[in-house]
C-alpha atoms as a PDB file:
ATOM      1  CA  UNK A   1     -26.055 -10.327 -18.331  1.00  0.00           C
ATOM      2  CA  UNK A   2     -26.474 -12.919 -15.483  1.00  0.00           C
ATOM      3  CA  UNK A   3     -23.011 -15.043 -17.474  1.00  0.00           C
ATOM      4  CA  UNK A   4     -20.629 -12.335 -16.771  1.00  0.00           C
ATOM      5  CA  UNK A   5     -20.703 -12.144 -12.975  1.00  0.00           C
ATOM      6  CA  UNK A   6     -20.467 -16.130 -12.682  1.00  0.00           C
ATOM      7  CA  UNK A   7     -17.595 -16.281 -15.161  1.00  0.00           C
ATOM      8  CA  UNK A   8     -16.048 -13.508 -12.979  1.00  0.00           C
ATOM      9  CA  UNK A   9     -16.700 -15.346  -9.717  1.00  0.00           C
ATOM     10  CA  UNK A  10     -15.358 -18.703 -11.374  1.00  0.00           C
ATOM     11  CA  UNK A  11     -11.929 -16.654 -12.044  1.00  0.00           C
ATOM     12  CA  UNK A  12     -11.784 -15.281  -8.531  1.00  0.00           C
ATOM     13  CA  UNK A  13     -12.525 -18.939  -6.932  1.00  0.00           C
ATOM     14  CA  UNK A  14     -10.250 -20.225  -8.914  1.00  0.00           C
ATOM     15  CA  UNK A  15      -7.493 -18.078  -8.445  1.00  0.00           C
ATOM     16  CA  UNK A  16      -8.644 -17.759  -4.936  1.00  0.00           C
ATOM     17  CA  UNK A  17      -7.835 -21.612  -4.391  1.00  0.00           C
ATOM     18  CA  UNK A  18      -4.632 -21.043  -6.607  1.00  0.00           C
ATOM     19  CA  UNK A  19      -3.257 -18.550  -4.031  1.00  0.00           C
ATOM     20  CA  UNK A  20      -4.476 -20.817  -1.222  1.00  0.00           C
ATOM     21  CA  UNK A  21      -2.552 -23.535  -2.469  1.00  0.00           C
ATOM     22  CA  UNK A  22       1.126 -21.765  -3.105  1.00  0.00           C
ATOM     23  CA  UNK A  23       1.047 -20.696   0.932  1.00  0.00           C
ATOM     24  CA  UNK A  24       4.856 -21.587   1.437  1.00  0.00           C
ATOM     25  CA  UNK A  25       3.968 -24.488   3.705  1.00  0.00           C
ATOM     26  CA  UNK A  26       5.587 -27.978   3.167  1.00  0.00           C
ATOM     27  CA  UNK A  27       2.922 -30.467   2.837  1.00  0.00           C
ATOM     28  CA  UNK A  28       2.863 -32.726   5.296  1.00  0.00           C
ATOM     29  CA  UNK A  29       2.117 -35.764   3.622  1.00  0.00           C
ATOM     30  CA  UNK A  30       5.507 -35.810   1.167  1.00  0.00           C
ATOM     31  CA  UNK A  31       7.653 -38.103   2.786  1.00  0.00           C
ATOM     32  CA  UNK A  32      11.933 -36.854   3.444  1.00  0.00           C
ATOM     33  CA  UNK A  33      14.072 -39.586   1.917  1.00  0.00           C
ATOM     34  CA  UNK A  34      15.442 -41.526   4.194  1.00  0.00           C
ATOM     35  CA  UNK A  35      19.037 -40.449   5.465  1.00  0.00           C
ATOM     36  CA  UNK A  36      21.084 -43.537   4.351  1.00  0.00           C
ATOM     37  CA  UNK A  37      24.609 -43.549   6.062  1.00  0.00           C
ATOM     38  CA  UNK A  38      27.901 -44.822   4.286  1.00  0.00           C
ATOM     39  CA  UNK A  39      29.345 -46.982   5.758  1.00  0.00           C
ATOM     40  CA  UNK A  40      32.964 -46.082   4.188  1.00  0.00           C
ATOM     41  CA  UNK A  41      31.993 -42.445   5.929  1.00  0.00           C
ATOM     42  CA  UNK A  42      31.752 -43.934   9.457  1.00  0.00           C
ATOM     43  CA  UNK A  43      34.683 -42.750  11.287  1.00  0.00           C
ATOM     44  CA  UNK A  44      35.820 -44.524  14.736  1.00  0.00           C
ATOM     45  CA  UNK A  45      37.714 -42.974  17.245  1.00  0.00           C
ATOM     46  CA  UNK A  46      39.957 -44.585  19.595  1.00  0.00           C
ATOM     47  CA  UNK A  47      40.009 -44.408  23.480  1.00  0.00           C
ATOM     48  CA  UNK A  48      42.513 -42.558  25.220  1.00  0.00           C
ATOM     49  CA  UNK A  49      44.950 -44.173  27.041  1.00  0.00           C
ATOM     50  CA  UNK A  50      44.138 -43.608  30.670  1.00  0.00           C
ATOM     51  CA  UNK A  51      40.357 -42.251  31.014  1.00  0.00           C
ATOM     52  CA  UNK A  52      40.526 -41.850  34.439  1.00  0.00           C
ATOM     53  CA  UNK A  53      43.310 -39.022  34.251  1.00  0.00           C
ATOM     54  CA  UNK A  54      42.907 -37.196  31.413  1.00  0.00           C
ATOM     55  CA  UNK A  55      44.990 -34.125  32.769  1.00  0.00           C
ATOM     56  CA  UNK A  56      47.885 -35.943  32.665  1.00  0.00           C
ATOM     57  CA  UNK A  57      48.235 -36.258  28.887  1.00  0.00           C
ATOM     58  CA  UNK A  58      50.418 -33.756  26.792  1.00  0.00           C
ATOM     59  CA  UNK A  59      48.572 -30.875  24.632  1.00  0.00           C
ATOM     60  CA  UNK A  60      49.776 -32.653  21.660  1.00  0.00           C
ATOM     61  CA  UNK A  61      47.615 -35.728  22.703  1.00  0.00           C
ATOM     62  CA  UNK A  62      44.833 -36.201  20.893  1.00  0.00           C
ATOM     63  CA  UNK A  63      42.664 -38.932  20.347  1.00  0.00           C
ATOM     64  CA  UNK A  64      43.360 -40.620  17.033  1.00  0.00           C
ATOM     65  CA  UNK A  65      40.655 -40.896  14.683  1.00  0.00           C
ATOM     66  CA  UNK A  66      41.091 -42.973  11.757  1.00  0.00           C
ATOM     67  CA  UNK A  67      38.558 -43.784   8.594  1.00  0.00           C
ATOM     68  CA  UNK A  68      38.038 -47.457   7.555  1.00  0.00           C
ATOM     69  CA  UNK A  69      37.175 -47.304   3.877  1.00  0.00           C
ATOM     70  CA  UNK A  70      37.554 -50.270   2.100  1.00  0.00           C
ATOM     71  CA  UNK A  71      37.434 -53.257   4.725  1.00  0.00           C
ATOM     72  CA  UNK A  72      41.237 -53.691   5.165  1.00  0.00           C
ATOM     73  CA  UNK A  73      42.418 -53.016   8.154  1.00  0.00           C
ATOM     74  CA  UNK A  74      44.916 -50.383   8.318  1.00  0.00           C
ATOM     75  CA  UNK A  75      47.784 -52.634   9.589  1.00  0.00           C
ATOM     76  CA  UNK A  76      47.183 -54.547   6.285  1.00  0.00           C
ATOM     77  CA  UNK A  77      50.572 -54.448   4.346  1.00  0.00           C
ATOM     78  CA  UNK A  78      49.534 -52.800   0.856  1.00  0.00           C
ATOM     79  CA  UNK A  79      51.352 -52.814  -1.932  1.00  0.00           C
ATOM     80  CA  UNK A  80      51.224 -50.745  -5.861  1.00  0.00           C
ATOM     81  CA  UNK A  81      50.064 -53.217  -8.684  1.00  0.00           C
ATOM     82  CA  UNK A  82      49.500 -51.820 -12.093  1.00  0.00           C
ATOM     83  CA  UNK A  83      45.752 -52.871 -13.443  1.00  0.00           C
ATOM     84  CA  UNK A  84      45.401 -52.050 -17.057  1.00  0.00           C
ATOM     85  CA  UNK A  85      42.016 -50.638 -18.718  1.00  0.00           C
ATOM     86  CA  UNK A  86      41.063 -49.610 -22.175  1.00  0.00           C
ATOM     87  CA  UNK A  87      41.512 -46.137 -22.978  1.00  0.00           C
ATOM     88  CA  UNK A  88      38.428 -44.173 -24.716  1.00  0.00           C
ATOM     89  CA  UNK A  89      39.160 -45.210 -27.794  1.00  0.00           C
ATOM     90  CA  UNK A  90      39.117 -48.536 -27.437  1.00  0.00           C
ATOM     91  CA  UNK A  91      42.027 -49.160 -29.311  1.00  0.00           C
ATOM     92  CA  UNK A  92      44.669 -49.869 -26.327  1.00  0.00           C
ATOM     93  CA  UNK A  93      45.106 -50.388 -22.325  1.00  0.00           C
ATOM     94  CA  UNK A  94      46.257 -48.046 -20.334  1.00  0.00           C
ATOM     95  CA  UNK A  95      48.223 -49.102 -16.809  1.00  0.00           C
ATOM     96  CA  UNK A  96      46.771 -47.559 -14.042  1.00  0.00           C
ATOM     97  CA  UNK A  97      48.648 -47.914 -10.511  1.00  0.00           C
ATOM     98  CA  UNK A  98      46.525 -48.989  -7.121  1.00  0.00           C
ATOM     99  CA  UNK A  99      46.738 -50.158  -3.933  1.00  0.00           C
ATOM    100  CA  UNK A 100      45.832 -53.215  -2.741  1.00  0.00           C
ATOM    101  CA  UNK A 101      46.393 -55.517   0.471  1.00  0.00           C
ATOM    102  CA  UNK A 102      49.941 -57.576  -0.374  1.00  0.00           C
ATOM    103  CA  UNK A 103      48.625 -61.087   1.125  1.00  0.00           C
ATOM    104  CA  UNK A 104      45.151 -60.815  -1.448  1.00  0.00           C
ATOM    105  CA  UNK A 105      47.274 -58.815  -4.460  1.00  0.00           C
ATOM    106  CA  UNK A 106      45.851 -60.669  -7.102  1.00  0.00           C
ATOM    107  CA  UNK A 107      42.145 -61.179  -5.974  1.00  0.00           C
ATOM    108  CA  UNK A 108      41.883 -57.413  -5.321  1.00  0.00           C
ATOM    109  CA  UNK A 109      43.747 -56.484  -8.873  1.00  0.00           C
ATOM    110  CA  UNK A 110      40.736 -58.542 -10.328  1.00  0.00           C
ATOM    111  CA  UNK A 111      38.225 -56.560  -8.273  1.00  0.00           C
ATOM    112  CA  UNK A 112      39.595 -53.138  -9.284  1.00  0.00           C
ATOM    113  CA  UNK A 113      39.682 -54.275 -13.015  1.00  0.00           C
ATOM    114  CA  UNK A 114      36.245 -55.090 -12.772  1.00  0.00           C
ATOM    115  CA  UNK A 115      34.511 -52.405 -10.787  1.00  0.00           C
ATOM    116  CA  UNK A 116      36.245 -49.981 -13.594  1.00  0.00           C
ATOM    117  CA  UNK A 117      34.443 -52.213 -16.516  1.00  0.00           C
ATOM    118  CA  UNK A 118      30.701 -51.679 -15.385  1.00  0.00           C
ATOM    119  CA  UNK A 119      28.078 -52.287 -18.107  1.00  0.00           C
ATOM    120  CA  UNK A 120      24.499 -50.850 -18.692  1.00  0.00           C
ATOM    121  CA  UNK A 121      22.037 -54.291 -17.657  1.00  0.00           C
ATOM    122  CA  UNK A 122      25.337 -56.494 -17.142  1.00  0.00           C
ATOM    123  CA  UNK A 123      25.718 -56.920 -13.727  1.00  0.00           C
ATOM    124  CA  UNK A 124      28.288 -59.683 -11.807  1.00  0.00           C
ATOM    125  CA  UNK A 125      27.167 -61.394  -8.453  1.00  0.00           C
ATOM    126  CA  UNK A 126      31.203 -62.173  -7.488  1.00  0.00           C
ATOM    127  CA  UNK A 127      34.595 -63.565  -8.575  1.00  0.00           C
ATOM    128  CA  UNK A 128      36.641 -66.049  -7.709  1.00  0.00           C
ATOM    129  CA  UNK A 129      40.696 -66.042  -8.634  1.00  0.00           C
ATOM    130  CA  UNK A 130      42.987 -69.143  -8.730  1.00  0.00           C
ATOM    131  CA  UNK A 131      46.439 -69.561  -9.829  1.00  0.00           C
ATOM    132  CA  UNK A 132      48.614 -72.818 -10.442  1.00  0.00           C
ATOM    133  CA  UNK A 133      51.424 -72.999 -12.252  1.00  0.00           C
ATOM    134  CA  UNK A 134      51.613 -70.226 -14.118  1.00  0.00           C
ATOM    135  CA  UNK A 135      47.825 -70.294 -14.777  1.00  0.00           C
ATOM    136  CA  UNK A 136      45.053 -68.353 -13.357  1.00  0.00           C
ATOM    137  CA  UNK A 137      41.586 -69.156 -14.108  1.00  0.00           C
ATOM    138  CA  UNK A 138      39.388 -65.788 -13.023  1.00  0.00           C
ATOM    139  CA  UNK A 139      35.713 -67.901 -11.936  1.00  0.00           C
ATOM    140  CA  UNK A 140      33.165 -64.558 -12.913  1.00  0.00           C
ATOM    141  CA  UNK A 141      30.095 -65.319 -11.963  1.00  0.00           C
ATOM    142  CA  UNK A 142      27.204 -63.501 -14.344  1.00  0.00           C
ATOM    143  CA  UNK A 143      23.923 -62.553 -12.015  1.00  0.00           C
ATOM    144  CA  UNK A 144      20.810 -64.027 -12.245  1.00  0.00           C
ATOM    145  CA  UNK A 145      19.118 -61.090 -13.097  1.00  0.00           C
ATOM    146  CA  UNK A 146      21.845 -59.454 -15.278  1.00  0.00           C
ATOM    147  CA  UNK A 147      19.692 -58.890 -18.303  1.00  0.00           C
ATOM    148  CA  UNK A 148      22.752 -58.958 -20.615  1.00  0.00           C
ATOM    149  CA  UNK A 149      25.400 -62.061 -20.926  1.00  0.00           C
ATOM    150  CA  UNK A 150      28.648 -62.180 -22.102  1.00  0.00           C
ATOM    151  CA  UNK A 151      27.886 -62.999 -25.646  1.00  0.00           C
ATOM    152  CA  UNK A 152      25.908 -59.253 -25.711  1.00  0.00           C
ATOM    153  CA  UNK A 153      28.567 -57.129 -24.841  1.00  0.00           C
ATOM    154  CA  UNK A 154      30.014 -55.441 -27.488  1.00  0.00           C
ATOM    155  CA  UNK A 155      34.000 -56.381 -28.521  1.00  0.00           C
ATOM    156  CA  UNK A 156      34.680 -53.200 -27.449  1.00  0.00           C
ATOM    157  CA  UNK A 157      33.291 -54.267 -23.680  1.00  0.00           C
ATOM    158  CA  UNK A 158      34.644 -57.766 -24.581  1.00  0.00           C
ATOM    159  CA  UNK A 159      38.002 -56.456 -25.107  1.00  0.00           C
ATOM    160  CA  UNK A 160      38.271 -53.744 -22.054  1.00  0.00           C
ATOM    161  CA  UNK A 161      36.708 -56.714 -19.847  1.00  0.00           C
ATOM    162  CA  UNK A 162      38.471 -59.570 -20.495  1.00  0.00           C
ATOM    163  CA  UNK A 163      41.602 -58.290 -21.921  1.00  0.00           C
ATOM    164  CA  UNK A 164      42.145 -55.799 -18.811  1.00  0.00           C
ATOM    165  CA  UNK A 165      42.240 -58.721 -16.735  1.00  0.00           C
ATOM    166  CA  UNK A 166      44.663 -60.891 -18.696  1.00  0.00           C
ATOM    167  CA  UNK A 167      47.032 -57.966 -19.359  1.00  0.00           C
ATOM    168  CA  UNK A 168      46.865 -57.212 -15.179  1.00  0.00           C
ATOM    169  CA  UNK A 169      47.425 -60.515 -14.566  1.00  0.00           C
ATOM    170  CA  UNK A 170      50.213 -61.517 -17.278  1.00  0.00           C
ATOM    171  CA  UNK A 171      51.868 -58.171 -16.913  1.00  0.00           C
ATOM    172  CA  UNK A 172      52.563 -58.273 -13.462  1.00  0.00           C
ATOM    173  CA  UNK A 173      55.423 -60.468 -13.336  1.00  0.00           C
ATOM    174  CA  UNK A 174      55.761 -61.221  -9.122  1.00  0.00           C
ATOM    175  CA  UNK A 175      52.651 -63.423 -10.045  1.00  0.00           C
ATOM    176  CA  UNK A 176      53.977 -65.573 -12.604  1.00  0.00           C
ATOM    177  CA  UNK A 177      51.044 -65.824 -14.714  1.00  0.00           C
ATOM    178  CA  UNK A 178      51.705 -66.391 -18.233  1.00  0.00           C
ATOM    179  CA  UNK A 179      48.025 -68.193 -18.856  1.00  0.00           C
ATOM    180  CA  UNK A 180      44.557 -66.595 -17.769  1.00  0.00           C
ATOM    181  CA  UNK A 181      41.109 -68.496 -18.509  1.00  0.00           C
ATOM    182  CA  UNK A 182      37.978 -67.314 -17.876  1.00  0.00           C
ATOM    183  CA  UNK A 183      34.812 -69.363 -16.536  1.00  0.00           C
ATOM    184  CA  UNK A 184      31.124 -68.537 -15.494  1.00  0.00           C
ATOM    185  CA  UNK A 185      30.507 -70.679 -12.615  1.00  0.00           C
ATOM    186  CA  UNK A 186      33.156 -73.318 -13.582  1.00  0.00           C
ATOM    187  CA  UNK A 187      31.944 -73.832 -17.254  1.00  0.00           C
ATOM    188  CA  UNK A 188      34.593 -72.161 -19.575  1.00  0.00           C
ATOM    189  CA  UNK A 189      33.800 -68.373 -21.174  1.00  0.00           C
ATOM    190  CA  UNK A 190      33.454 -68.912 -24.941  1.00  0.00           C
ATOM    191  CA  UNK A 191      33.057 -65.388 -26.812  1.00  0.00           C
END
């Protein structure tokens, strides 16, 4: 008869300590993540044009605020280029129209192609673009750590990769490109 009461009194401790431990309260141990700011998000705003007499501006004078997003300065002439990807069935590209900064137009085409080509473990550490008469030779440069190379990607990824950039390039015809080659580092690309 002595069992019963302890098994009783090991249900109420533990349940006891059960209850204690669901009191609402945010532990204080668990660290917040840290607040990370964008730096695309970071909005500047511009001074007025006389500080010292602010009641002499109109109603309809507002400080300008403007959002930097991509680098480029907003003075930057941009112009529409079409960039071509593969569709989902892998089976053709598809144009796609962007905007890019007129006096780097074919260095930023590149750079759109390739951030819409992103592979599981392939990763790139940069580009470089160069074009001479009539050929461009597109310098990707695989990362050290990417744990996949070019030879792993499928012909699908081959295809959408490679191919996206030679249509942009070829089918834009202010560039003049009727050649693209395609080199890791300087060494030629051989699939």
């Amino acid at each position: 008869m002595v069992r019963f009461p302890k098994v009783l009194l090991g249900v109420f401790v533990s349940v006891g300590v059960t209850i204690a431990g669901c009191n609402g309260s945010t532990p204080t141990d668990v660290a917040e993540p840290p607040t990370v700011e964008d730096p695309a998000a970071v909005v500047q705003e511009e001074p007025a044009l006389s500080p010292e007499k602010p009641s002499e501006s109109a109603e309809g004078d507002e400080p300008k605020i403007e959002a930097q997003t991509d680098g480029v300065t907003p003075d930057a002439d941009m112009v529409a280029v079409s960039i071509y990807v593969m569709d989902d069935s892998c089976s053709n590209f598809k144009a796609e129209s962007v905007k890019v900064p007129a006096d780097q137009a074919i260095t930023e085409a590149v750079g759109e192609v390739l951030d819409r080509h992103k592979f599981e473990a392939f990763k790139l550490s940069g580009y470089r673009v160069n074009v001479e008469d009539s050929k461009a030779i597109v310098d990707l440069r695989l990362a050290e750590d990417s744990q996949r190379q070019f030879l792993s990607l499928s012909s699908c990824e081959q295809q959408g990769l490679f191919g996206g950039l030679e249509e942009t390039l070829i089918q834009n015809p202010t560039w003049k490109v009727n050649q693209v080659e395609f080199t890791n580092r300087g060494k030629e690309i051989v699939l």
